[in-house]
C-alpha atoms as a PDB file:
ATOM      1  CA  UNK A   1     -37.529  -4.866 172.736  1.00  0.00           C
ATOM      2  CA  UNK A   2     -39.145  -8.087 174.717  1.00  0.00           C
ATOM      3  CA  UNK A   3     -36.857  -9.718 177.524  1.00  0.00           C
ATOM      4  CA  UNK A   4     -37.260 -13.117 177.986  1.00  0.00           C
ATOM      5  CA  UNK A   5     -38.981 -14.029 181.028  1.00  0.00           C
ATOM      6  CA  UNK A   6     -36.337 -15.676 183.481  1.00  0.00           C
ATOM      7  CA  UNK A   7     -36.452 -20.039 182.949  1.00  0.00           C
ATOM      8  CA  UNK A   8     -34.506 -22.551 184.300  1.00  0.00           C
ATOM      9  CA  UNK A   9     -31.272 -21.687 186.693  1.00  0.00           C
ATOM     10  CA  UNK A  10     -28.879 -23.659 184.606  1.00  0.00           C
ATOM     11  CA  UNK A  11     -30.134 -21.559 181.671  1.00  0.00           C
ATOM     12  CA  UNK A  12     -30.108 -17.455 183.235  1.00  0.00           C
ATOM     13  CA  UNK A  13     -26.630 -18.697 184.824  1.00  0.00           C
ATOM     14  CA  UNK A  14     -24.558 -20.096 181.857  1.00  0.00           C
ATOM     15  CA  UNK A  15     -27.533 -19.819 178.643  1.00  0.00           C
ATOM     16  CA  UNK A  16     -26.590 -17.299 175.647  1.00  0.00           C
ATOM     17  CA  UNK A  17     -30.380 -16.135 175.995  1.00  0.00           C
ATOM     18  CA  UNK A  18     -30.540 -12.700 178.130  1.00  0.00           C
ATOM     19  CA  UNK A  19     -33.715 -13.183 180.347  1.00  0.00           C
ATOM     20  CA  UNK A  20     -32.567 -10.150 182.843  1.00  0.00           C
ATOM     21  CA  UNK A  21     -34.634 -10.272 186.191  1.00  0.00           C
ATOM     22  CA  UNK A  22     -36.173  -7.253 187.152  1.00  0.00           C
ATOM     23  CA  UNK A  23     -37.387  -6.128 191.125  1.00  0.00           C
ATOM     24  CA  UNK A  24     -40.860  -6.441 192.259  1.00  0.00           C
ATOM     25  CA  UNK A  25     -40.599  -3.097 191.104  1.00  0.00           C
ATOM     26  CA  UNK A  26     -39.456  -3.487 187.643  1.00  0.00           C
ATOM     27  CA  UNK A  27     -36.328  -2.535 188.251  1.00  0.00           C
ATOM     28  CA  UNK A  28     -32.722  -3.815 187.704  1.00  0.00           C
ATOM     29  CA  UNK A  29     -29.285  -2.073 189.405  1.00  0.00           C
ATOM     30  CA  UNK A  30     -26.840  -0.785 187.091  1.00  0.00           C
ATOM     31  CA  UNK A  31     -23.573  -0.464 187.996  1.00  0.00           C
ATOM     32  CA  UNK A  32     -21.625   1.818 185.933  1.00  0.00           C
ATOM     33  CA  UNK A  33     -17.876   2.093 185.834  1.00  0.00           C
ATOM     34  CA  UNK A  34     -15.254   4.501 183.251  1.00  0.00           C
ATOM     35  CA  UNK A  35     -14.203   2.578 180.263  1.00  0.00           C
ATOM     36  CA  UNK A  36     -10.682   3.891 180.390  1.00  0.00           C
ATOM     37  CA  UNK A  37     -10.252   3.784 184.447  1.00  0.00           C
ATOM     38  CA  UNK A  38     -12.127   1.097 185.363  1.00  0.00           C
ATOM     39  CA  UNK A  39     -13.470   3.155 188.210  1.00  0.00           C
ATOM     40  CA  UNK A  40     -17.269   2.868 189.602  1.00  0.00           C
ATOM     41  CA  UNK A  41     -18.498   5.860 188.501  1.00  0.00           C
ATOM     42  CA  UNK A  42     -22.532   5.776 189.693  1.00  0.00           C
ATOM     43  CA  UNK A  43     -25.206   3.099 190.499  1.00  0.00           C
ATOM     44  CA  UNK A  44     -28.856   3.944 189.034  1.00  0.00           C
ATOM     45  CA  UNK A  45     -31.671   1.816 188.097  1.00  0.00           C
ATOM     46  CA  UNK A  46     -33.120   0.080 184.478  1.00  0.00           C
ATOM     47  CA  UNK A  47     -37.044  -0.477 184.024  1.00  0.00           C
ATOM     48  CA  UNK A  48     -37.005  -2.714 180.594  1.00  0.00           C
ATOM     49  CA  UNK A  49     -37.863   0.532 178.393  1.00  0.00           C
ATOM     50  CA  UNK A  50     -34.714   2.158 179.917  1.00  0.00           C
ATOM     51  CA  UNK A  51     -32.699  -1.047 179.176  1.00  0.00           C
ATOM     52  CA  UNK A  52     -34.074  -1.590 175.774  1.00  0.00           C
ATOM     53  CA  UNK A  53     -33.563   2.196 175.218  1.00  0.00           C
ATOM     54  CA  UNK A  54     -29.727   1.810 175.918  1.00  0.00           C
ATOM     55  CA  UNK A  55     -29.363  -1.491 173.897  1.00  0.00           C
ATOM     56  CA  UNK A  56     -30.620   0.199 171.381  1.00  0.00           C
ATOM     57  CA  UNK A  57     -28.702   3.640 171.290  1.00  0.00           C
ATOM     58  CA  UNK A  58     -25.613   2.830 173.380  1.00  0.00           C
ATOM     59  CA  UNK A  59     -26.839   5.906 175.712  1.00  0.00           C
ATOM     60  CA  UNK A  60     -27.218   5.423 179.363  1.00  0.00           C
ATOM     61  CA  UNK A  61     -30.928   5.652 179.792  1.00  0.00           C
ATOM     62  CA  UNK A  62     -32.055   5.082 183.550  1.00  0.00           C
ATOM     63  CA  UNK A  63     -35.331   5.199 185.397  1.00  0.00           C
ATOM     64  CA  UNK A  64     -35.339   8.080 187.715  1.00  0.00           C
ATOM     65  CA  UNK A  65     -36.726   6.998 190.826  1.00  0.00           C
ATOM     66  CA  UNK A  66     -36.864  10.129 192.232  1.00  0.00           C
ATOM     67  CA  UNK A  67     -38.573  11.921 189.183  1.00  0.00           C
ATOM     68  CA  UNK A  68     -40.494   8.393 188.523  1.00  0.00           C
ATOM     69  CA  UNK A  69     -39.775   8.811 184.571  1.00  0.00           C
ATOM     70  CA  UNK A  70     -36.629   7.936 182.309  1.00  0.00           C
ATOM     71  CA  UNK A  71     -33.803   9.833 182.451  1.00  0.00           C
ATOM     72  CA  UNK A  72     -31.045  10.228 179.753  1.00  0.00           C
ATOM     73  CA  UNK A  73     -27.390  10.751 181.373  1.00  0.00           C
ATOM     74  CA  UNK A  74     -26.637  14.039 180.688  1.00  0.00           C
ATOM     75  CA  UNK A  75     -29.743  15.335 178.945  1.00  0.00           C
ATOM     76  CA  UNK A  76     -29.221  18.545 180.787  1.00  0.00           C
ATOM     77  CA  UNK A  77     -25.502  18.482 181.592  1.00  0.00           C
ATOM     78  CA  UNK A  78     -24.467  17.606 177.994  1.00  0.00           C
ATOM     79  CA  UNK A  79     -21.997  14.684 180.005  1.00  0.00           C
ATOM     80  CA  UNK A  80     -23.840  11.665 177.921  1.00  0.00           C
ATOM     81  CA  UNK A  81     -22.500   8.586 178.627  1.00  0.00           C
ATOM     82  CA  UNK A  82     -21.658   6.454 175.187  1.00  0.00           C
ATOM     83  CA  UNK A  83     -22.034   2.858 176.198  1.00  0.00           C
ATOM     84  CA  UNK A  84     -19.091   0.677 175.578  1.00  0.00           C
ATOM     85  CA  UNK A  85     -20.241  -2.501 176.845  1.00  0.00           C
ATOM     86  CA  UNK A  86     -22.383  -4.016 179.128  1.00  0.00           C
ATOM     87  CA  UNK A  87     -22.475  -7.398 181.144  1.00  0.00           C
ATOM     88  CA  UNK A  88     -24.517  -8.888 183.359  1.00  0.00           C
ATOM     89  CA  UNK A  89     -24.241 -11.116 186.268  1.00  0.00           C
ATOM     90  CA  UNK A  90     -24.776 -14.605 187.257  1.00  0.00           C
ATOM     91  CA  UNK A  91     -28.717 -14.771 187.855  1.00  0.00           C
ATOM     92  CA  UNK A  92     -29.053 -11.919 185.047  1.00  0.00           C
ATOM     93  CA  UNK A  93     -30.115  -8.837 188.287  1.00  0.00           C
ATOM     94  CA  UNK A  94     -27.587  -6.069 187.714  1.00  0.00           C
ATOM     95  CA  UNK A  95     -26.219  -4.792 184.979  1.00  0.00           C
ATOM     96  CA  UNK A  96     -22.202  -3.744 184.525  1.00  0.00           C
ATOM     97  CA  UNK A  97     -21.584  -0.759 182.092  1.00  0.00           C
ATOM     98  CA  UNK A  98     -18.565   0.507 180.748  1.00  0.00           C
ATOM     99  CA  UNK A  99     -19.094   4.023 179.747  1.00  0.00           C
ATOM    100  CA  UNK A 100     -17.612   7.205 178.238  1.00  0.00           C
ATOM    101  CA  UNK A 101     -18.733   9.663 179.349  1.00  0.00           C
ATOM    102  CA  UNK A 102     -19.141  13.269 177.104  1.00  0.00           C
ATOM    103  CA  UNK A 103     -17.815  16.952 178.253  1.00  0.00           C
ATOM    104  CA  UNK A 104     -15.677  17.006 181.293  1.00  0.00           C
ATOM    105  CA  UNK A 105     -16.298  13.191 181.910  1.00  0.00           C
ATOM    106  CA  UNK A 106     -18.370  14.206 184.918  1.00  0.00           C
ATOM    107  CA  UNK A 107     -21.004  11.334 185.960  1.00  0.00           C
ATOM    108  CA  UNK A 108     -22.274  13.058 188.688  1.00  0.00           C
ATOM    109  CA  UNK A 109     -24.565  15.418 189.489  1.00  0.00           C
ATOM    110  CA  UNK A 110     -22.906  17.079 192.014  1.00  0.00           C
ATOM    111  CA  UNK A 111     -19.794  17.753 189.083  1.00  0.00           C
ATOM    112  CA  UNK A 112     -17.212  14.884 190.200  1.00  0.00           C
ATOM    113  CA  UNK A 113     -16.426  12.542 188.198  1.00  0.00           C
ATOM    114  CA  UNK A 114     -17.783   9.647 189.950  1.00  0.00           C
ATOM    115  CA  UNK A 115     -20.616   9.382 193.173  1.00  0.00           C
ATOM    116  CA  UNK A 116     -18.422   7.658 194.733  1.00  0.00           C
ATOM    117  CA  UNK A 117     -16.161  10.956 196.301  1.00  0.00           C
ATOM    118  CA  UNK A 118     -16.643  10.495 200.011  1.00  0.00           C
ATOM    119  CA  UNK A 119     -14.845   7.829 202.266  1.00  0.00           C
ATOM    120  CA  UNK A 120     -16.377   6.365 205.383  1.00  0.00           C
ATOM    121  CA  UNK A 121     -13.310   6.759 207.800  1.00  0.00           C
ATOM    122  CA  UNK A 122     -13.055   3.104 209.105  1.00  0.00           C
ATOM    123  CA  UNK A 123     -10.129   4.411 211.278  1.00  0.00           C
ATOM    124  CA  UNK A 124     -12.254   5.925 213.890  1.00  0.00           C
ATOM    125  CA  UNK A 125     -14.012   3.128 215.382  1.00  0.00           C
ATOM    126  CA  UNK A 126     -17.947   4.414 216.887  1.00  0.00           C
ATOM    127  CA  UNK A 127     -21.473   4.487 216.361  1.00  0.00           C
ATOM    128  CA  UNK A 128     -21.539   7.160 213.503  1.00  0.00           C
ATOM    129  CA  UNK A 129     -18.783   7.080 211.091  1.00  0.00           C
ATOM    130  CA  UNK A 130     -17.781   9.962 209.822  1.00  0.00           C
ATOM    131  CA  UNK A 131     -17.133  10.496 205.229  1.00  0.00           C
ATOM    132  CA  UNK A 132     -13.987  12.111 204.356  1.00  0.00           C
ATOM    133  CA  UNK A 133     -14.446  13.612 200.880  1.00  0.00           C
ATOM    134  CA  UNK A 134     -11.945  12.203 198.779  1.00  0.00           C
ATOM    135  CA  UNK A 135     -12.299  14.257 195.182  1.00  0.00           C
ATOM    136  CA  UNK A 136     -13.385  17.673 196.149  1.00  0.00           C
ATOM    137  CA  UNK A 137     -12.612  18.562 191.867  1.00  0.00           C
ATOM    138  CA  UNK A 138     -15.834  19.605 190.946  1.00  0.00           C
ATOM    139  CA  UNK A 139     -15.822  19.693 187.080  1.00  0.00           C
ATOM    140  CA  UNK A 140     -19.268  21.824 186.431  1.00  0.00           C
ATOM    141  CA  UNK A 141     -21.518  24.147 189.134  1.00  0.00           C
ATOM    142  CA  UNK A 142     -24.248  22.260 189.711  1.00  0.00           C
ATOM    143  CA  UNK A 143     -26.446  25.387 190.719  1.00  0.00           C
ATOM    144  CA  UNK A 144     -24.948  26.580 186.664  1.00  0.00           C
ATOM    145  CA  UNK A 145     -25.755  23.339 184.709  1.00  0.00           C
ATOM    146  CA  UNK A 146     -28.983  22.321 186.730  1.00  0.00           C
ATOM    147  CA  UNK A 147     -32.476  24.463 186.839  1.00  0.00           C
ATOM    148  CA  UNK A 148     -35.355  23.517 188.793  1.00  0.00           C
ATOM    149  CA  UNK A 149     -37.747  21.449 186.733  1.00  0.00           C
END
């Protein structure tokens, strides 16, 4: 699948054409919430074969940045995440999914269902905020579902 390159501004911010603008690293931000909650479940990262790869099979496919190769949500978890629908935003830079995700629903990889389990406390004022967890359900053991690759 070929993007469009990015054209004029009146055309990436109210065209029918998707022309999504990758990073100087080929890169575009993902933002994936739950279908059914609406909750922000994880952020990851798109290179165009990642994007074209989830277009294609309604499977979040990311670019690992990490592991510097594509990565398949859940290919060794088994928690896939069936892609509902996906937006984008005004200049066409980050991506909004709507997923469901397979097995216990966890997205991830420490077994919650969402990244987002910690708080910063904002009611202690100071130089180093503390994170209150706020989900301590893990769903899967990590050190059970994940082996050293």
């Amino acid at each position: 699948m070929d993007f469009l390159n990015q054209t004029s501004v009146d055309d990436i911010e109210e065209g029918k054409e998707f022309a999504p603008k990758f990073d100087e690293n080929g890169l575009i931000c993902c933002v994936v919430s739950d279908h059914t909650t609406k909750d922000v479940v994880m952020v990851a990262y798109m290179n165009a074969e990642a994007l074209s790869q989830t277009i294609t099979t309604r499977t979040g496919t990311y670019w690992s940045r990490s592991r510097n190769k594509l990565w398949v949500k859940g290919e060794t978890s088994g928690h896939t995440q069936h892609v509902e629908r996906m937006r984008v935003d005004c200049d066409q830079d980050v991506i909004l999914m709507s997923v469901t995700t397979a097995g216990t629903g966890a997205n991830c990889h420490t077994g919650r269902k969402s990244c987002f389990f910690r708080d910063i406390d904002l009611e202690v004022p100071g130089a180093n905020p503390q994170l209150v967890t706020s989900d301590e359900h893990r769903h899967f053991d990590p050190a059970q579902v994940y082996t050293s690759e």
